[in-house]
C-alpha atoms as a PDB file:
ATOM      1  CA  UNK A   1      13.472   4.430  -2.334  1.00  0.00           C
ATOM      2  CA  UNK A   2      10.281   2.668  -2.936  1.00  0.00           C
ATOM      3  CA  UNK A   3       8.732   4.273   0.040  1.00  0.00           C
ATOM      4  CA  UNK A   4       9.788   7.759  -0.784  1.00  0.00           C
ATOM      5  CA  UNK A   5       8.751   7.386  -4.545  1.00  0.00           C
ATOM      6  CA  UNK A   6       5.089   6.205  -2.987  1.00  0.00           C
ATOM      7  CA  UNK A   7       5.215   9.418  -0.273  1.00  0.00           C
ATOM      8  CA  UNK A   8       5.352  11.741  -2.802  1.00  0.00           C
ATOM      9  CA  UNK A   9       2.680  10.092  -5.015  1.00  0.00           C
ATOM     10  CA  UNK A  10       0.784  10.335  -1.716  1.00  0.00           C
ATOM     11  CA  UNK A  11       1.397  13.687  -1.387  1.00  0.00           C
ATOM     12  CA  UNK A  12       0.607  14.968  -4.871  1.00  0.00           C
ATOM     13  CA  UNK A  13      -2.879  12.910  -5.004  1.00  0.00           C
ATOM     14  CA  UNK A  14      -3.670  14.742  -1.093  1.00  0.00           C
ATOM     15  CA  UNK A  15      -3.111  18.114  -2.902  1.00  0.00           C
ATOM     16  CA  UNK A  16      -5.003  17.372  -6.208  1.00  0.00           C
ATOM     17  CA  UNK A  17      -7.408  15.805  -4.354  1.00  0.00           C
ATOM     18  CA  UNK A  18      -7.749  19.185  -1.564  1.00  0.00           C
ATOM     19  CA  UNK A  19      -7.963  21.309  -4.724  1.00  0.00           C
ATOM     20  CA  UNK A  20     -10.965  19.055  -6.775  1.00  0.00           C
ATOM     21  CA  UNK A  21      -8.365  18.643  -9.617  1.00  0.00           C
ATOM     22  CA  UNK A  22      -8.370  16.176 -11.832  1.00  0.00           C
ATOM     23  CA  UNK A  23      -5.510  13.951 -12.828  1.00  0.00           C
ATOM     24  CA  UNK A  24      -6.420  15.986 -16.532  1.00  0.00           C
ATOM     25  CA  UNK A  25      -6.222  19.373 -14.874  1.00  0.00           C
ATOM     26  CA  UNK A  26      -2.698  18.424 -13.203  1.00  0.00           C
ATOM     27  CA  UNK A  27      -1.448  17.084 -15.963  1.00  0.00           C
ATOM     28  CA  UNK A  28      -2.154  20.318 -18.436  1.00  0.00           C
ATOM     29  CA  UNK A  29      -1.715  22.576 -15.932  1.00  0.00           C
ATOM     30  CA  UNK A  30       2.035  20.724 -15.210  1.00  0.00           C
ATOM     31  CA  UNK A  31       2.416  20.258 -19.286  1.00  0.00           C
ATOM     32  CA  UNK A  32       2.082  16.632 -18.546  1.00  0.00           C
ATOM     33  CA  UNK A  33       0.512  13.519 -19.779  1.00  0.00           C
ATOM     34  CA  UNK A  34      -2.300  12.523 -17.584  1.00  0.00           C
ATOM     35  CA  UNK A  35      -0.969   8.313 -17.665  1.00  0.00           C
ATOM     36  CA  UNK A  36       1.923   9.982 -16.217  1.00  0.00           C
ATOM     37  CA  UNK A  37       0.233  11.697 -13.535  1.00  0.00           C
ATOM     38  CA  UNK A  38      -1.443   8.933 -12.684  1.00  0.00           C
ATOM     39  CA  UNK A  39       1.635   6.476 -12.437  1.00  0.00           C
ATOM     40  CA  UNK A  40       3.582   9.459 -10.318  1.00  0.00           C
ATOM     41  CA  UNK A  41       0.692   9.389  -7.683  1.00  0.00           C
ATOM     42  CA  UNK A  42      -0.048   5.270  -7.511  1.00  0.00           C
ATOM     43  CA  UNK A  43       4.780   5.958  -6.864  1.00  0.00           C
ATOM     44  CA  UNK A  44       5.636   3.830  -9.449  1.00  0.00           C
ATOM     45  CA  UNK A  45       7.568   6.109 -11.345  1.00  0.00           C
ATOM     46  CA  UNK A  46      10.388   8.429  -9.763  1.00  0.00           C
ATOM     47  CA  UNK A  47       9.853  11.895 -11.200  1.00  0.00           C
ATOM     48  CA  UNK A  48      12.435  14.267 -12.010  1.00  0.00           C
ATOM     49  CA  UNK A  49      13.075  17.238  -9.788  1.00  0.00           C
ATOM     50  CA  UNK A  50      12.228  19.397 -13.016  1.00  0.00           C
ATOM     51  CA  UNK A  51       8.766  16.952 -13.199  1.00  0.00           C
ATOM     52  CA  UNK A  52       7.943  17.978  -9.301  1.00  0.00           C
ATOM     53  CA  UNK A  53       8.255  21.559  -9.903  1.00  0.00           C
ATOM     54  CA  UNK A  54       6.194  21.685 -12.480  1.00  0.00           C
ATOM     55  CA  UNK A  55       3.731  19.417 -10.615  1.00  0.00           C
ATOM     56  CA  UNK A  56       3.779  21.784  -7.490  1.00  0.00           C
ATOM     57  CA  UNK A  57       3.520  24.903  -9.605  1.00  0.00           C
ATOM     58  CA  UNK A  58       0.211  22.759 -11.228  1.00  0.00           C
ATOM     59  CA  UNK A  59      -0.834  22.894  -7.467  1.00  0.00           C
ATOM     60  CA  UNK A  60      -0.500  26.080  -6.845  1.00  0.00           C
ATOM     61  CA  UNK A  61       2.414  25.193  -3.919  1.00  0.00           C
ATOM     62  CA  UNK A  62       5.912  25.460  -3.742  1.00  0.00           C
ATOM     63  CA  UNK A  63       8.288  22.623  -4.261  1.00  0.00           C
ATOM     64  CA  UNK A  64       9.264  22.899  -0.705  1.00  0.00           C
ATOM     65  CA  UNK A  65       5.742  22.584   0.140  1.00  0.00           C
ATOM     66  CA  UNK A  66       5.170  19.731  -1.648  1.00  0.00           C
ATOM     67  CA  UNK A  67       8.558  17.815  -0.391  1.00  0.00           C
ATOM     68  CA  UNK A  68       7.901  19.171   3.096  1.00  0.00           C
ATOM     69  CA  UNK A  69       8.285  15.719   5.837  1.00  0.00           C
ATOM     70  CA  UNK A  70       8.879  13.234   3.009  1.00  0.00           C
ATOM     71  CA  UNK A  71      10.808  10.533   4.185  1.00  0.00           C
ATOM     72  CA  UNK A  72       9.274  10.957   7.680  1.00  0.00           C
ATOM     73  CA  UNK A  73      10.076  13.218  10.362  1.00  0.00           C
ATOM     74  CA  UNK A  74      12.385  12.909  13.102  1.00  0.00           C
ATOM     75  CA  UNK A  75       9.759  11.586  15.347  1.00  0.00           C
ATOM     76  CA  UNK A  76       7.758   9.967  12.794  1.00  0.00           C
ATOM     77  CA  UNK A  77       4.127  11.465  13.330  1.00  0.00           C
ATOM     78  CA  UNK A  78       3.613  11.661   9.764  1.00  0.00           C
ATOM     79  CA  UNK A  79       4.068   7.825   9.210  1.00  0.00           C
ATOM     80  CA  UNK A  80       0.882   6.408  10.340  1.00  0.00           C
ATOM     81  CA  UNK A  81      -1.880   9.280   8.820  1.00  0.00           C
ATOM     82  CA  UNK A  82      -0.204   8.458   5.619  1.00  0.00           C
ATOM     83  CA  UNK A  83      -0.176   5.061   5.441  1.00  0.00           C
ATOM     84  CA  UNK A  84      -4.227   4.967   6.527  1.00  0.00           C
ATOM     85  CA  UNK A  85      -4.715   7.869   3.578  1.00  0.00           C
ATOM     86  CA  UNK A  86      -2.783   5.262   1.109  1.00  0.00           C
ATOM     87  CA  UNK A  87      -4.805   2.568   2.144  1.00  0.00           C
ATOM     88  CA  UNK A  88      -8.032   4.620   1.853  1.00  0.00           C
ATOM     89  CA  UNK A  89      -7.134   5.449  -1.229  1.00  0.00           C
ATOM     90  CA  UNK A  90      -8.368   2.566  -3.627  1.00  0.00           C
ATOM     91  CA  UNK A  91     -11.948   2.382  -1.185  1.00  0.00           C
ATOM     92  CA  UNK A  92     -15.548   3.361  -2.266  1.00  0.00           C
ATOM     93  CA  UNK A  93     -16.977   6.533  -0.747  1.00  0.00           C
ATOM     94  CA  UNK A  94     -19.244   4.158   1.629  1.00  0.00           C
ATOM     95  CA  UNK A  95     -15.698   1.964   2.991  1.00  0.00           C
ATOM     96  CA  UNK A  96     -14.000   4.923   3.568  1.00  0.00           C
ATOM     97  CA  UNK A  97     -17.184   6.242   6.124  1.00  0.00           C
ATOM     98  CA  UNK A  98     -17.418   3.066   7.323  1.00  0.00           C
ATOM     99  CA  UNK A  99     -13.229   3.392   8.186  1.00  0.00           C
ATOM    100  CA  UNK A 100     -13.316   6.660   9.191  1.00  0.00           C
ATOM    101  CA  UNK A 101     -16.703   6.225  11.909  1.00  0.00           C
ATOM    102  CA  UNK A 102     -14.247   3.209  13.411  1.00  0.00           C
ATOM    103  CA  UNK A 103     -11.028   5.725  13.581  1.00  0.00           C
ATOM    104  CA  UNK A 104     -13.680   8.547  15.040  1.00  0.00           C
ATOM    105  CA  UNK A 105     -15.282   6.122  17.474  1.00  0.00           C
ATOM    106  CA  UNK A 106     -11.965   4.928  18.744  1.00  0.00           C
ATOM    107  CA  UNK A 107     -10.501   8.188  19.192  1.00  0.00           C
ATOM    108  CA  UNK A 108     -13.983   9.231  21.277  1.00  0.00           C
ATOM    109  CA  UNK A 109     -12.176   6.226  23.619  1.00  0.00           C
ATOM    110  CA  UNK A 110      -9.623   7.963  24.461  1.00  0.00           C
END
């Protein structure tokens, strides 16, 4: 449950994130509390499915949209670009060139 809670954390922050919005924009947009926001992305919370829509309508997406492939797909392609955006997450601009010129130079390997 853990994993899924962190997923759609995950998820939210990619779309916020896509759009420029700020946790503060979310969170009024969604009638929110920004701490909550914030807590819902990092998955240590497990929202309500009355919390997500409002959250995806914040977004501009539709619930579906937003729950689309969490929990993995069937063959699991989703897994591992996730996991690397998590782990991005918490890096400085200059880390996450530095990762992404490794990923980009190993994929030119191929």
């Amino acid at each position: 449950m853990d994993s899924i809670k962190k997923e759609v954390g995950i998820r939210i922050r990619q779309y916020r994130t896509q759009l420029k919005m700020s946790q503060e924009k979310l969170a009024e947009l969604a009638d929110l509390n920004t701490v909550y926001i914030g807590v819902i992305e990092r998955g240590e919370k497990n929202p309500s499915i009355d919390i997500l829509y409002r959250i995806s309508k914040g977004l501009g997406i539709s619930l579906a949209e937003l729950l689309k492939n969490i929990g993995g797909t069937e063959n699991g392609r989703d897994e591992y670009p996730q996991k690397i955006y998590s782990m991005m997450l918490d890096l400085t601009p200059k880390e996450q060139k530095i990762i992404y010129d490794i990923i980009s130079s190993a994929l030119a390997l191929k």
